[in-house]
N, C-alpha and C. Protein backbone atom coordinates (compact mmCIF):
# COMPACT_ATOMS: atom_id res chain seq x y z
N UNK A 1 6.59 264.61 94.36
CA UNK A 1 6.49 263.45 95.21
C UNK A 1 6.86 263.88 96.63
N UNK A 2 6.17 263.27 97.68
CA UNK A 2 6.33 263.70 99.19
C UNK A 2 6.72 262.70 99.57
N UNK A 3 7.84 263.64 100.81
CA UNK A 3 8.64 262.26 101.44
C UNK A 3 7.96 261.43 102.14
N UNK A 4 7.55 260.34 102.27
CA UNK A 4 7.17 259.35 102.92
C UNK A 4 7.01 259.52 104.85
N UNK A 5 6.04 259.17 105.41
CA UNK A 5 5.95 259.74 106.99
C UNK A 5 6.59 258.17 107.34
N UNK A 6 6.86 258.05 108.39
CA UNK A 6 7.81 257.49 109.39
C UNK A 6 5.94 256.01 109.27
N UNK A 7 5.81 256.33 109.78
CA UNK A 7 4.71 255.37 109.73
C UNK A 7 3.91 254.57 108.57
N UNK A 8 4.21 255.55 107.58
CA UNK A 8 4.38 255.06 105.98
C UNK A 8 5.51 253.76 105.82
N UNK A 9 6.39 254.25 106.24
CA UNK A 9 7.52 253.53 106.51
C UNK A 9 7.55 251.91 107.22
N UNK A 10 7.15 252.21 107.95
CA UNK A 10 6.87 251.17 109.46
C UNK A 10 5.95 250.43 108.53
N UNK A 11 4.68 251.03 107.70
CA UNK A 11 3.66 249.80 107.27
C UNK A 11 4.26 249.21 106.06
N UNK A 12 4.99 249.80 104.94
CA UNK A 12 5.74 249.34 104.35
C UNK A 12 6.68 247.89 104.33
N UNK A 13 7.80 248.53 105.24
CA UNK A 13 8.53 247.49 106.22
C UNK A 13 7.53 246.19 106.67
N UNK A 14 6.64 246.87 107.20
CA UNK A 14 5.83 245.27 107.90
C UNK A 14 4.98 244.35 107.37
N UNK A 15 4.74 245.21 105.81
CA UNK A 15 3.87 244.59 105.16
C UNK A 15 5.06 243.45 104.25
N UNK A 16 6.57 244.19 104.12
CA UNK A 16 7.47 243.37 103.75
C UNK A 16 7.71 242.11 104.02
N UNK A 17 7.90 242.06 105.58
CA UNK A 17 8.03 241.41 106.36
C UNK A 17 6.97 240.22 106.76
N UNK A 18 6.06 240.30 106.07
CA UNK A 18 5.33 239.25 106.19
C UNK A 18 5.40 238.58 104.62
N UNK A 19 5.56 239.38 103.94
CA UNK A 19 5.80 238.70 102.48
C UNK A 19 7.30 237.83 102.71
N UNK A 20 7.95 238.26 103.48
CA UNK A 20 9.23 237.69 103.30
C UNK A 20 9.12 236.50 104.21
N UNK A 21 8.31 236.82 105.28
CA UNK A 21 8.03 235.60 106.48
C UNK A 21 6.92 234.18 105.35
N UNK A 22 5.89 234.44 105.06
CA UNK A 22 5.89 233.91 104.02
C UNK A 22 6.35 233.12 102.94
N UNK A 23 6.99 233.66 102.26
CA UNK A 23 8.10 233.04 101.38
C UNK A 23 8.94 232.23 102.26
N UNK A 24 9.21 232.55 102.92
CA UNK A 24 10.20 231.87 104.03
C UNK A 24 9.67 230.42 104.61
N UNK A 25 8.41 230.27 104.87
CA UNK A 25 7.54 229.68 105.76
C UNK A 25 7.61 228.18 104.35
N UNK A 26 7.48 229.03 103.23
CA UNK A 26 6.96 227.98 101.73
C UNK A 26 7.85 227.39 101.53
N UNK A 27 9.30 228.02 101.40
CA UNK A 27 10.44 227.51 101.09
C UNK A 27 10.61 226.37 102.03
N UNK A 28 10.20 226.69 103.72
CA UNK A 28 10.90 225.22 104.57
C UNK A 28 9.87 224.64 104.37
N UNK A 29 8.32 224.70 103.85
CA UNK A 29 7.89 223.24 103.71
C UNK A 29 7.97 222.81 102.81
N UNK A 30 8.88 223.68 101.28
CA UNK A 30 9.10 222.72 100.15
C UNK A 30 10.59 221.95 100.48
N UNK A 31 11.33 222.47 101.28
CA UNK A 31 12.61 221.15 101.50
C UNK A 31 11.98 220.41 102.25
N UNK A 32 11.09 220.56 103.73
CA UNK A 32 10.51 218.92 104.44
C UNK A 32 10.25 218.25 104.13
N UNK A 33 9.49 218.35 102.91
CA UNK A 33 9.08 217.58 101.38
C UNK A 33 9.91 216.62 100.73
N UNK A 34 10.98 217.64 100.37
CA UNK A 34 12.07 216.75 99.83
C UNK A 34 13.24 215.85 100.79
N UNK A 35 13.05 216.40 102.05
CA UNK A 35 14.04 215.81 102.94
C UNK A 35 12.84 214.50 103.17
N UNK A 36 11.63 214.64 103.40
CA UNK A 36 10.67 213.92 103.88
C UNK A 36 11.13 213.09 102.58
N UNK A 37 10.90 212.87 101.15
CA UNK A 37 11.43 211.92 99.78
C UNK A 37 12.40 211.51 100.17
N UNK A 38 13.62 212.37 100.20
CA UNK A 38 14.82 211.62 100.15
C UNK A 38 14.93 210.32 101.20
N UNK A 39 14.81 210.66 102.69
CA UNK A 39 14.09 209.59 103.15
C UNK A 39 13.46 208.32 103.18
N UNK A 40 12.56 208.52 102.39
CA UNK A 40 11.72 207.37 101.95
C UNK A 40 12.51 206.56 100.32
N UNK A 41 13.50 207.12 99.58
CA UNK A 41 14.30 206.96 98.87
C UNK A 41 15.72 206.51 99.21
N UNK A 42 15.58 206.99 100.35
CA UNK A 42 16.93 205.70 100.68
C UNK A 42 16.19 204.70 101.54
N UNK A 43 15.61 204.34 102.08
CA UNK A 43 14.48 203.52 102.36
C UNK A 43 14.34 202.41 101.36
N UNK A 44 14.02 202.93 100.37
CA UNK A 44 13.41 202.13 99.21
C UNK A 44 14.97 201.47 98.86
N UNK A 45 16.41 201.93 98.75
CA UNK A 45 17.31 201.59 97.91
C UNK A 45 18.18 200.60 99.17
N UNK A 46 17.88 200.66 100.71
CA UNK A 46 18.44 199.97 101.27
C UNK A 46 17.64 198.03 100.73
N UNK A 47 16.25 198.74 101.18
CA UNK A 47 15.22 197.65 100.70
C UNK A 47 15.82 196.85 99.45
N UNK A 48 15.75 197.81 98.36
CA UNK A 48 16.34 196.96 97.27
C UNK A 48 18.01 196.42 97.43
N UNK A 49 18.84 196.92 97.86
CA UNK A 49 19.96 196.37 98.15
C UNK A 49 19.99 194.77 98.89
N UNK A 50 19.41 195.04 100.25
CA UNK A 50 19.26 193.97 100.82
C UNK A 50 18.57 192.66 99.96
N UNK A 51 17.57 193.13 99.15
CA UNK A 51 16.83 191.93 98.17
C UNK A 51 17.85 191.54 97.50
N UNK A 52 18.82 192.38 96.79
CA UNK A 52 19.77 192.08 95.26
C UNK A 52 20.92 191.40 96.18
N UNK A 53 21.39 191.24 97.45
CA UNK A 53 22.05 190.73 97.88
C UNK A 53 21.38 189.39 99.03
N UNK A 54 20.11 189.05 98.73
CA UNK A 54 19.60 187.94 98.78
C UNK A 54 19.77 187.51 97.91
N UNK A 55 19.16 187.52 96.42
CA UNK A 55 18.74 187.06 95.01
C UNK A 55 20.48 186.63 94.70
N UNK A 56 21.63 187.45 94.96
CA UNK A 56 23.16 186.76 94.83
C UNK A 56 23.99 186.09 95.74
N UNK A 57 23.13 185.82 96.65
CA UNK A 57 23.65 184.38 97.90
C UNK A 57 22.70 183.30 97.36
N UNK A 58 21.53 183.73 97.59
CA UNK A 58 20.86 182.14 96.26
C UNK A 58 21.23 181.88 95.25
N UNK A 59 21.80 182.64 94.73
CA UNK A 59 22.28 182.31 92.95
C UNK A 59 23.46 181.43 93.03
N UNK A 60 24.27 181.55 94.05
CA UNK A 60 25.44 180.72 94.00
C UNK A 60 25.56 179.54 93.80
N UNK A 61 24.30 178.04 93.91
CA UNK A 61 25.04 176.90 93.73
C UNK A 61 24.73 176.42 92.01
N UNK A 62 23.55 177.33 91.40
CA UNK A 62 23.68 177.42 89.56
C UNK A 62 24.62 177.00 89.04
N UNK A 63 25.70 177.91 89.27
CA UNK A 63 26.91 177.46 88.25
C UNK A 63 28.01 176.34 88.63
N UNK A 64 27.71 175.55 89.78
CA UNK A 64 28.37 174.55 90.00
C UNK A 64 26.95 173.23 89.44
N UNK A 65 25.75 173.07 89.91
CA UNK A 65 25.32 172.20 89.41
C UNK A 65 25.27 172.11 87.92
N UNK A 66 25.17 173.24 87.19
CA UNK A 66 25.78 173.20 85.80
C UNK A 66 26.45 172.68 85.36
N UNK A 67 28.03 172.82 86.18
CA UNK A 67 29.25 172.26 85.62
C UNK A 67 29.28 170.86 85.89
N UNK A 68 28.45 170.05 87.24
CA UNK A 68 28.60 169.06 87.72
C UNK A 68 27.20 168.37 86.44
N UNK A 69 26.34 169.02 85.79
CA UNK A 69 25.88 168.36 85.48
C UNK A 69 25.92 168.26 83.80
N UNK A 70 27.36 168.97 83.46
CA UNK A 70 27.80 168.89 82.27
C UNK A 70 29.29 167.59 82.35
N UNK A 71 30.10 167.57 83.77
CA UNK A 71 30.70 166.48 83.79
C UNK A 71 30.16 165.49 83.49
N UNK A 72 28.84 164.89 84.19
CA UNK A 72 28.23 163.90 83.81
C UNK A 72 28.14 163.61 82.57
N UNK A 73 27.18 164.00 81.73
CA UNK A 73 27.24 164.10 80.57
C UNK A 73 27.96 163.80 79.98
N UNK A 74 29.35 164.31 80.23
CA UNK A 74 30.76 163.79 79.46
C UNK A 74 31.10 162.32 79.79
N UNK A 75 31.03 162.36 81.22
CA UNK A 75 31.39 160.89 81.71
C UNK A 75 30.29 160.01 80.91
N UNK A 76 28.94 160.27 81.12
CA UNK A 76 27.72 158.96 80.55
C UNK A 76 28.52 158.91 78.49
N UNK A 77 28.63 159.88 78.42
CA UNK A 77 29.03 159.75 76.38
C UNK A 77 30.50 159.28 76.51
N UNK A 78 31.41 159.37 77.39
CA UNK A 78 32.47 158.43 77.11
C UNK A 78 32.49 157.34 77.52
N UNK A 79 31.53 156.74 78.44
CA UNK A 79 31.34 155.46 79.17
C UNK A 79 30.27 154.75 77.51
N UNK A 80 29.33 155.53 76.96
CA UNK A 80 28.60 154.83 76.12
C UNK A 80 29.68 154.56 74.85
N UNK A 81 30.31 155.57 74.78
CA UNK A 81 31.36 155.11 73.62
C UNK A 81 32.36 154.00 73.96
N UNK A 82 33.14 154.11 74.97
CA UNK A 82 33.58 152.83 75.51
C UNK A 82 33.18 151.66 75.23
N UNK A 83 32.17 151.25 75.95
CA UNK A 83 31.21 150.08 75.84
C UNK A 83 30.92 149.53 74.51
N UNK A 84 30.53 150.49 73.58
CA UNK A 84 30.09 150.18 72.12
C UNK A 84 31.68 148.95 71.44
């Protein structure tokens, strides 16, 4: 085996160097990708937050007309028993 010439060398190296520039180049557009998702994923979870904390400020007067409309009830069946 013969030692390698200096310019052997150099094309070696540079042919490296583009494989590595390369790889390099793939790798940052597979995170922009994911930084570009994550993004649009907290996006989506503010969106849904803000809805789920609409949907539980409307929900609030349910369980009082419930109760107000289970008092009744009690009041109309002890007023009908009364009366009888």
């Amino acid at each position: 085996m013969t030692d390698p010439t200096p310019s052997d060398v150099a094309l070696e190296l540079e042919r490296l160097r583009g494989v590595v520039e390369a790889g390099f180049a793939r790798v940052d557009g597979s995170l922009a990708l994911l930084v570009q998702r994550s993004d649009q994923t907290d996006k989506q979870l503010a969106d849904h937050e803000a809805r789920l904390d609409a949907l539980e400020r409307n929900r609030w007067p349910l369980p009082s007309i419930l109760a107000l409309v289970g008092v009744i009830g009690l009041a109309l069946t002890l007023w009908q028993t009364a009366t009888r």
